[in-house]
Protein backbone atom coordinates (compact mmCIF):
# COMPACT_ATOMS: atom_id res chain seq x y z
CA UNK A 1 122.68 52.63 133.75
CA UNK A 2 119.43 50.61 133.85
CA UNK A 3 117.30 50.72 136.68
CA UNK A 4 117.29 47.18 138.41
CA UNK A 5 115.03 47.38 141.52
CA UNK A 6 112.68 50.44 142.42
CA UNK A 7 110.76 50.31 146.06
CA UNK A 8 108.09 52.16 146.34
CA UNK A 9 106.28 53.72 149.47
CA UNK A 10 107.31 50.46 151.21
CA UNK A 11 105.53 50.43 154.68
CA UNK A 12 106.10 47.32 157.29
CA UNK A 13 104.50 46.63 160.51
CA UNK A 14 104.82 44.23 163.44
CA UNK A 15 102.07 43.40 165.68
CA UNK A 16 103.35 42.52 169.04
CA UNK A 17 101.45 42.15 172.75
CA UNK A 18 103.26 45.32 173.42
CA UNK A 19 101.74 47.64 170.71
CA UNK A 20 102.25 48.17 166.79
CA UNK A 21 105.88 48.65 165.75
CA UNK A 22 105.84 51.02 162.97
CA UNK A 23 109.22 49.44 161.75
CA UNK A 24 109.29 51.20 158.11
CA UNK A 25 107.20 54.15 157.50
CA UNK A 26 107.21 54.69 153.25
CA UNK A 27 110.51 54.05 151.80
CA UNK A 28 111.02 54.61 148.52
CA UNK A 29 114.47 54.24 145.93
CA UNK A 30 115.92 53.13 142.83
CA UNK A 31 118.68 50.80 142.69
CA UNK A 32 120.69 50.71 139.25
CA UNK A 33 122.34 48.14 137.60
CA UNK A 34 125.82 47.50 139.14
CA UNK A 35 125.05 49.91 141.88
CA UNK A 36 126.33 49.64 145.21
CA UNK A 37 124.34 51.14 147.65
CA UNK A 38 125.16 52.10 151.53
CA UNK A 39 122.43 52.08 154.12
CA UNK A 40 123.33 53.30 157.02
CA UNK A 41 121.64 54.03 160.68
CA UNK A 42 121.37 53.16 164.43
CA UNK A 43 119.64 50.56 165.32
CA UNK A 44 115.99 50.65 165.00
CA UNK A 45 116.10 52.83 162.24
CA UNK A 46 114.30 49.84 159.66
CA UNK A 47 117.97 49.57 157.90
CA UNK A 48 117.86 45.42 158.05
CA UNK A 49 113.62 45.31 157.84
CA UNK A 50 113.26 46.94 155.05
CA UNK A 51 115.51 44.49 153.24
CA UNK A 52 114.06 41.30 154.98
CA UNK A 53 110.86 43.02 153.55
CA UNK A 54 112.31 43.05 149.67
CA UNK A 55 113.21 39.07 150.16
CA UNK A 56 109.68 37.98 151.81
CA UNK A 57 111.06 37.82 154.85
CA UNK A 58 109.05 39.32 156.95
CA UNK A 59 108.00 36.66 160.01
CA UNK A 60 104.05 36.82 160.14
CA UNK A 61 102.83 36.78 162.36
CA UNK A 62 103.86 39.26 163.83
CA UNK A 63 105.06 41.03 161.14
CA UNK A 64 103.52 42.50 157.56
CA UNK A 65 104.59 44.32 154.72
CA UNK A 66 101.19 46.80 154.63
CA UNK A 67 102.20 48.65 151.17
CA UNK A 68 104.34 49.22 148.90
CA UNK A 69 105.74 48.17 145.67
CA UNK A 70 109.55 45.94 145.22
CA UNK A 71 109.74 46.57 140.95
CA UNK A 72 112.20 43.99 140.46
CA UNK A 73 113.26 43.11 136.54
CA UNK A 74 109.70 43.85 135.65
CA UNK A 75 107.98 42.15 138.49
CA UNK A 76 106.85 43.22 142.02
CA UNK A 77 108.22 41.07 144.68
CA UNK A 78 105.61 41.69 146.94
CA UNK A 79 102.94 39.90 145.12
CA UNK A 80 104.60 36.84 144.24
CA UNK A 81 103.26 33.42 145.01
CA UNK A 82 105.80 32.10 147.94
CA UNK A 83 106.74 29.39 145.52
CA UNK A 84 108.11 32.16 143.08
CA UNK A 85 109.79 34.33 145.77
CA UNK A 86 111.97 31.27 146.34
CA UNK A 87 113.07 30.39 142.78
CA UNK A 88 114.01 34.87 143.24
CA UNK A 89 115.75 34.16 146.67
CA UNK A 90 119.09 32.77 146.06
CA UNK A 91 119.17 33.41 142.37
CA UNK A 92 117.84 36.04 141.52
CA UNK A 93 118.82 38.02 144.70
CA UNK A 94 121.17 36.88 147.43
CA UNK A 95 121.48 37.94 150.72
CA UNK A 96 124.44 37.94 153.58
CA UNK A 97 123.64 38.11 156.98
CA UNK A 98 125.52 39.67 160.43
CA UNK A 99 126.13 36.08 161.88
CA UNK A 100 127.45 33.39 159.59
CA UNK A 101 127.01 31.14 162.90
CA UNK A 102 123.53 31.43 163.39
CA UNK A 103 122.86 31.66 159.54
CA UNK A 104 124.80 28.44 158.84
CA UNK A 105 123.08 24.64 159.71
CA UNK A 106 125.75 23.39 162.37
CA UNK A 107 124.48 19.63 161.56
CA UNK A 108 125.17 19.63 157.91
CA UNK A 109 128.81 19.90 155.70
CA UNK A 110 129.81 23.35 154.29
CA UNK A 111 129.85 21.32 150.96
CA UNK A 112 125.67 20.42 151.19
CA UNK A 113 124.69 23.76 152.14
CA UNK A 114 126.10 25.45 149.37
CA UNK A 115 125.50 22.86 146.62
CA UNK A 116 121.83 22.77 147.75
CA UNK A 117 121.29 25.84 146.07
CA UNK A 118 122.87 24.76 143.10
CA UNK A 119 121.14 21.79 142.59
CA UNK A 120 117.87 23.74 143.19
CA UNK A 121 118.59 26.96 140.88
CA UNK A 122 121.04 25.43 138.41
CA UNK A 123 119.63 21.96 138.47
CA UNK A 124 123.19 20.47 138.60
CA UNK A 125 123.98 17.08 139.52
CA UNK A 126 125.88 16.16 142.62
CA UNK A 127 128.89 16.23 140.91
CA UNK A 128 128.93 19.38 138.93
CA UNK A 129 127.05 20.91 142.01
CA UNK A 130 130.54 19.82 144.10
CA UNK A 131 133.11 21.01 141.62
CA UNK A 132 131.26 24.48 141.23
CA UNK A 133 130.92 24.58 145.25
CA UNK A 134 135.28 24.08 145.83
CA UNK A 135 135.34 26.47 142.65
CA UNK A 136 133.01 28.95 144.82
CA UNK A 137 135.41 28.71 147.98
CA UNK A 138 138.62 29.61 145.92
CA UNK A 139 137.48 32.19 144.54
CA UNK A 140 136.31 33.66 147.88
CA UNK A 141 140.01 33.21 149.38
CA UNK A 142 139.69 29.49 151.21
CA UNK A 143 142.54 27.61 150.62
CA UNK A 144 142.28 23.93 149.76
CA UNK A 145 138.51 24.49 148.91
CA UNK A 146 137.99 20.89 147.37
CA UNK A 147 138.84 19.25 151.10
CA UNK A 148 137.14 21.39 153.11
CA UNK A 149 133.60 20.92 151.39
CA UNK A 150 133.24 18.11 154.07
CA UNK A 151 133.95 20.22 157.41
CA UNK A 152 131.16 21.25 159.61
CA UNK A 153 130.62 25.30 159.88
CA UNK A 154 132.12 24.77 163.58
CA UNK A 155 135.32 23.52 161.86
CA UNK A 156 135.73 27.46 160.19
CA UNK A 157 136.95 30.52 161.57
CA UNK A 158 134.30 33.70 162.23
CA UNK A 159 135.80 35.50 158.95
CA UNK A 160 136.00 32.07 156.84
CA UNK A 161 131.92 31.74 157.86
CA UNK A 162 131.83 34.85 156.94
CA UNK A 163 133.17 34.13 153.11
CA UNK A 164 131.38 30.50 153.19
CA UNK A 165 128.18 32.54 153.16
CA UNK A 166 129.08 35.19 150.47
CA UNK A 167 130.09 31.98 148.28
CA UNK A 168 126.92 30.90 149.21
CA UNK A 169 125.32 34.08 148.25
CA UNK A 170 127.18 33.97 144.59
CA UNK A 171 126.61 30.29 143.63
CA UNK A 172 123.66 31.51 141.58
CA UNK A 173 125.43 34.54 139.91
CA UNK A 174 122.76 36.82 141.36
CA UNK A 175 121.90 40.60 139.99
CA UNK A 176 121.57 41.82 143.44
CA UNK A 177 123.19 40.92 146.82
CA UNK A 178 122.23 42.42 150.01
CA UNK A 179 125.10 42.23 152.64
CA UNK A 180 123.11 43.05 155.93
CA UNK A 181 126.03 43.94 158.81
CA UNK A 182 128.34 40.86 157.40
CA UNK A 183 131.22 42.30 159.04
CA UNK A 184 129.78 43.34 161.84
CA UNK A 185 131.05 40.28 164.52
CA UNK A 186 134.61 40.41 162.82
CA UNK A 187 138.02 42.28 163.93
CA UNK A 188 139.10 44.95 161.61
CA UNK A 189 141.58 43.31 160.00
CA UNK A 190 139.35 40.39 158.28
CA UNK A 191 136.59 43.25 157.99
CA UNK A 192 139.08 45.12 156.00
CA UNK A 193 139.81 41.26 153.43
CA UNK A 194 136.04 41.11 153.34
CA UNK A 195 135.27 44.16 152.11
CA UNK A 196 137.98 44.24 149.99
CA UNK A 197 136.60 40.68 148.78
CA UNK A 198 132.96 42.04 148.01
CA UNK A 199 134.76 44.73 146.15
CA UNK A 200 136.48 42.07 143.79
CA UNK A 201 133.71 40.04 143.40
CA UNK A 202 131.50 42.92 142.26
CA UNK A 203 133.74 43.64 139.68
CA UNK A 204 133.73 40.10 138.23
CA UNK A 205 130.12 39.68 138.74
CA UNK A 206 128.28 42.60 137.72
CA UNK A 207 126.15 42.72 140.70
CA UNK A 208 124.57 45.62 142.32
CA UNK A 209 125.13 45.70 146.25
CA UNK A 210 122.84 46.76 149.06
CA UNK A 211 125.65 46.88 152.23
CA UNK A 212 123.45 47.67 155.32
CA UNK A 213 125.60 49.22 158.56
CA UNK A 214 125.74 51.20 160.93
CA UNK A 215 129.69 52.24 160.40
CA UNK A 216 129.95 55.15 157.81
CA UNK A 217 133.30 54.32 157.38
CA UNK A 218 132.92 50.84 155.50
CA UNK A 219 130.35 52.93 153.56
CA UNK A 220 132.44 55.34 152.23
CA UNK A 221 135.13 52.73 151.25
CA UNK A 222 132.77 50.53 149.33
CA UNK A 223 129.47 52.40 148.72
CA UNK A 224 128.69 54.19 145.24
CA UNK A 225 125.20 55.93 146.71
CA UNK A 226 124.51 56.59 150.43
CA UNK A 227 121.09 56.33 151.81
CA UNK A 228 120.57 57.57 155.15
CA UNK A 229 118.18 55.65 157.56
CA UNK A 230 116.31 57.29 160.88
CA UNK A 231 112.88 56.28 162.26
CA UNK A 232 111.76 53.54 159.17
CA UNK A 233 112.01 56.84 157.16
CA UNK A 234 114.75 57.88 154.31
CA UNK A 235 116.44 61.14 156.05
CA UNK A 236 119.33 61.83 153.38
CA UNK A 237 120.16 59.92 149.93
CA UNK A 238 123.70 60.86 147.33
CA UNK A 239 126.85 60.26 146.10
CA UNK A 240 129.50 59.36 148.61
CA UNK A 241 130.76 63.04 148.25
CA UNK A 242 127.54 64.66 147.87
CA UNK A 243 126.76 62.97 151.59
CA UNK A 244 130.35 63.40 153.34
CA UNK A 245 131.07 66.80 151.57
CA UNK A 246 127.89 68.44 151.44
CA UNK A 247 125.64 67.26 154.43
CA UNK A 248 122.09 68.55 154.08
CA UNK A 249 120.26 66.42 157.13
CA UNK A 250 120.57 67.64 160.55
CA UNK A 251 120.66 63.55 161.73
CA UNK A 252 123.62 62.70 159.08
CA UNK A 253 125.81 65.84 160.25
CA UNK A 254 124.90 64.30 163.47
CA UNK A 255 126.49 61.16 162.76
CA UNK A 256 129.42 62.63 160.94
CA UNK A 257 129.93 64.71 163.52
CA UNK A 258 130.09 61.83 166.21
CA UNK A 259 133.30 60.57 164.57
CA UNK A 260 136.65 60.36 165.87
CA UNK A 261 138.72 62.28 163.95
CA UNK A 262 142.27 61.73 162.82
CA UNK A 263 143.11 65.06 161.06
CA UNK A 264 142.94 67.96 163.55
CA UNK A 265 145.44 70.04 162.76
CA UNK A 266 145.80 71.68 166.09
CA UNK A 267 146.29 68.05 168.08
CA UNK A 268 144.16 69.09 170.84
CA UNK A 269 141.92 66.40 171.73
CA UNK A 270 138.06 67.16 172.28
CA UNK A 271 135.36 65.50 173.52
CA UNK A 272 132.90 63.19 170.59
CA UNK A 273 130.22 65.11 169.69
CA UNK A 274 127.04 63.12 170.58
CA UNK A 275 123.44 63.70 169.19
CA UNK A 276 121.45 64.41 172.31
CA UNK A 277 118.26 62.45 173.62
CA UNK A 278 117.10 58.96 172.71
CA UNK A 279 116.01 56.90 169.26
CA UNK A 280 112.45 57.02 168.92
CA UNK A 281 110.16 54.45 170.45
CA UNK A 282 108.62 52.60 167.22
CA UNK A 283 105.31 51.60 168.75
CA UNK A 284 104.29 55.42 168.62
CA UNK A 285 102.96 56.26 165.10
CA UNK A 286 104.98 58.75 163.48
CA UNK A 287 103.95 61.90 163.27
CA UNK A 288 105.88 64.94 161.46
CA UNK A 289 109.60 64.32 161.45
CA UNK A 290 110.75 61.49 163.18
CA UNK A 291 114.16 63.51 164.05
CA UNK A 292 112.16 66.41 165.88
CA UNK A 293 113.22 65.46 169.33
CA UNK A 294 116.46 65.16 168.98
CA UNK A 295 116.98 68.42 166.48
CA UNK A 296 118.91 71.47 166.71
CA UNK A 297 117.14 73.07 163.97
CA UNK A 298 113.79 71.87 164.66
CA UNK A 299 110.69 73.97 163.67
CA UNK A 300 107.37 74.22 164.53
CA UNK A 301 106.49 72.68 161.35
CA UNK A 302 108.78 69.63 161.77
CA UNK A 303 106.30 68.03 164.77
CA UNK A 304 103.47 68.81 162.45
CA UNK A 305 104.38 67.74 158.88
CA UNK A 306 106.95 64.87 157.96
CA UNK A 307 109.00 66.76 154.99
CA UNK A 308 109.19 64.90 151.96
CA UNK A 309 112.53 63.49 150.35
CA UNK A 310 113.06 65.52 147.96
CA UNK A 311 116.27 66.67 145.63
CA UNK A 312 118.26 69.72 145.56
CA UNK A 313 118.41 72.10 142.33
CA UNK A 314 120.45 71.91 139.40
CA UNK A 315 123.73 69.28 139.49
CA UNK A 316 122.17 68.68 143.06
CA UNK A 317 119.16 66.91 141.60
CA UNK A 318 120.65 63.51 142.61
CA UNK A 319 120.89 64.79 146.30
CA UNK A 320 118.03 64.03 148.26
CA UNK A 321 116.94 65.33 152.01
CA UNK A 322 113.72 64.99 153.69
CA UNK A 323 114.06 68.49 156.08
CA UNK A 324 112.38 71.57 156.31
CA UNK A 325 115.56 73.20 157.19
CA UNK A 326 119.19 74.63 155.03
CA UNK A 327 121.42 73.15 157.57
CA UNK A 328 124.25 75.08 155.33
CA UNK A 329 122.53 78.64 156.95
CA UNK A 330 120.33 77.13 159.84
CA UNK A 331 117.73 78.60 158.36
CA UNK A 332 114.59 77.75 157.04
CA UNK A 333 113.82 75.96 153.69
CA UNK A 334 112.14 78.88 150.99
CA UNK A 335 108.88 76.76 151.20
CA UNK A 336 108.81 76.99 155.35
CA UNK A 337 109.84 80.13 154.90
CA UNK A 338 106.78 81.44 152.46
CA UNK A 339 104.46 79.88 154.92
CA UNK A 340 105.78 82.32 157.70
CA UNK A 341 106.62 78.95 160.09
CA UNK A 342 109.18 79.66 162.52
């Protein structure tokens, strides 16, 4: 596959009354073509800021993208003319938020909000801009589409919003959509048709997906690559399997390890496993790993020295951790180890 988006060393700040808010501390990827990518973390952890960063946008003040590099199709977001960024957002890249209520204008018709972007992108007229808008709402699963271009967003169910925007999101036929939390506010059961939706629609598209959440198991359902968020900082990027089977991050076997599970043999019930302490305050400027506090394995080096993300050996080459530690023998890492830190 061909690469379609690299970010590089992507570092974002806000500047509030209450102090600097180091939101994400140099991320760095590579999306391919077709890819669908899971980002996953608690809250705080710069999962939905570092995408807001990749569209431009970033509210300034307070906030500001400080460095970095978004490589998209040849061309780096970051230092496009706002007037360009536009003609990206929308067709170029798409993007689904948590809320459809709040992302929706209550004051204007389902059918004007999505035929705006076709007018602007496409250049269609109103009337080929209202056929391909009731075409856009069948194919996302709402019956008698044509009709209900004329209700207000009020007039939809939570889960229909919720499809309203990702027909929104595909008028364009964009390369890349980024789902942020878009199932979030929904019961399972229409989380379950959604996903199942995206899942469809990536297949007829083409598209590469970023899905940003915080539940691992919508991840592992729909994601191709997992990329592991703590502290504005990349902890743990793979394959599905490579992340669920093989866990090399002390804060992902955390996570995994804070899951109900529904195949103990013995049928003894025990108590969640929780990862002790708190999330990091993000107005203190990071300083080693960001996961130190709340580590098992920590080391002396790990309040010193941020590790860098890098991959394992061999067929694990595509398996990236940023730790000093083998969580697999709680000891640590060869290079720790040569430099005699304990």
């Amino acid at each position: 596959m061909e690469t379609l988006m690299e970010v590089k060393n992507l570092v974002t700040r806000f500047y509030t009354q209450e102090g600097t808010v180091y939101a994400v501390n140099d991320v760095s990827y590579v999306l391919e073509e077709g890819e669908t990518l899971g980002v996953v973390g608690e809250s705080g952890s710069g999962k939905s800021v570092h995408a807001l960063s990749i569209m431009g946008l970033i509210p300034s003040p307070p906030g500001k993208v400080e460095n970095g590099e978004v490589i998209f199709r040849g061309r780096d977001l970051l230092k496009l003319p706002s007037d360009e960024m536009r003609l990206v957002r929308g067709a170029e890249i798409a993007m689904v938020f948590q809320d459809p209520m709040t992302s929706l204008n209550p004051v204007l018709t389902i059918g004007s909000q999505i035929t705006e972007a076709l007018k602007l992108h496409k250049g269609m007229s109103n009337r080929e801009a209202n056929h391909r808008a009731a075409e856009l709402l069948e194919l996302v699963g709402i019956p008698d589409a044509a009709s209900r271009l004329n209700n207000y967003p009020h007039q939809f169910s939570g889960g229909m919003r919720q499809r309203v925007m990702i027909a929104m999101a595909l008028s364009c036929d964009p390369k890349l959509l980024i789902a942020d939390e878009p199932t979030t506010a929904l019961d399972v059961t229409i989380q379950a048709q959604i996903i199942e939706l995206v899942k469809r629609l990536k297949e007829e598209f083409g598209m590469a997906i970023i899905w940003i959440t915080h539940d691992l198991g919508v991840v592992a359902g729909i994601s191709d690559n997992i990329q592991v968020m703590y502290g504005g900082r990349i902890m743990e990027r793979g394959s599905v399997e490579a992340v669920f089977g093989d866990t090399r991050h002390p804060y992902t076997l955390g996570l995994l390890e804070s899951l109900p599970r529904l195949d103990e043999e013995s049928g003894v019930r025990e108590k969640l496993h929780q990862i002790e302490g708190s999330p990091p305050d993000m107005r203190i400027e990071p300083v080693g790993c960001p996961f130190a506090p709340r580590c098992p394995y920590v080391l002396d080096k790990c309040w010193e020295q941020q590790p860098p993300l890098e991959p394992g050996e061999g067929s694990e080459a595509n398996h990236l951790k940023a730790c000093w530690v083998d969580v697999r023998t709680a000891e640590p890492n060869p290079v720790v180890a040569e430099e005699g830190v304990a």
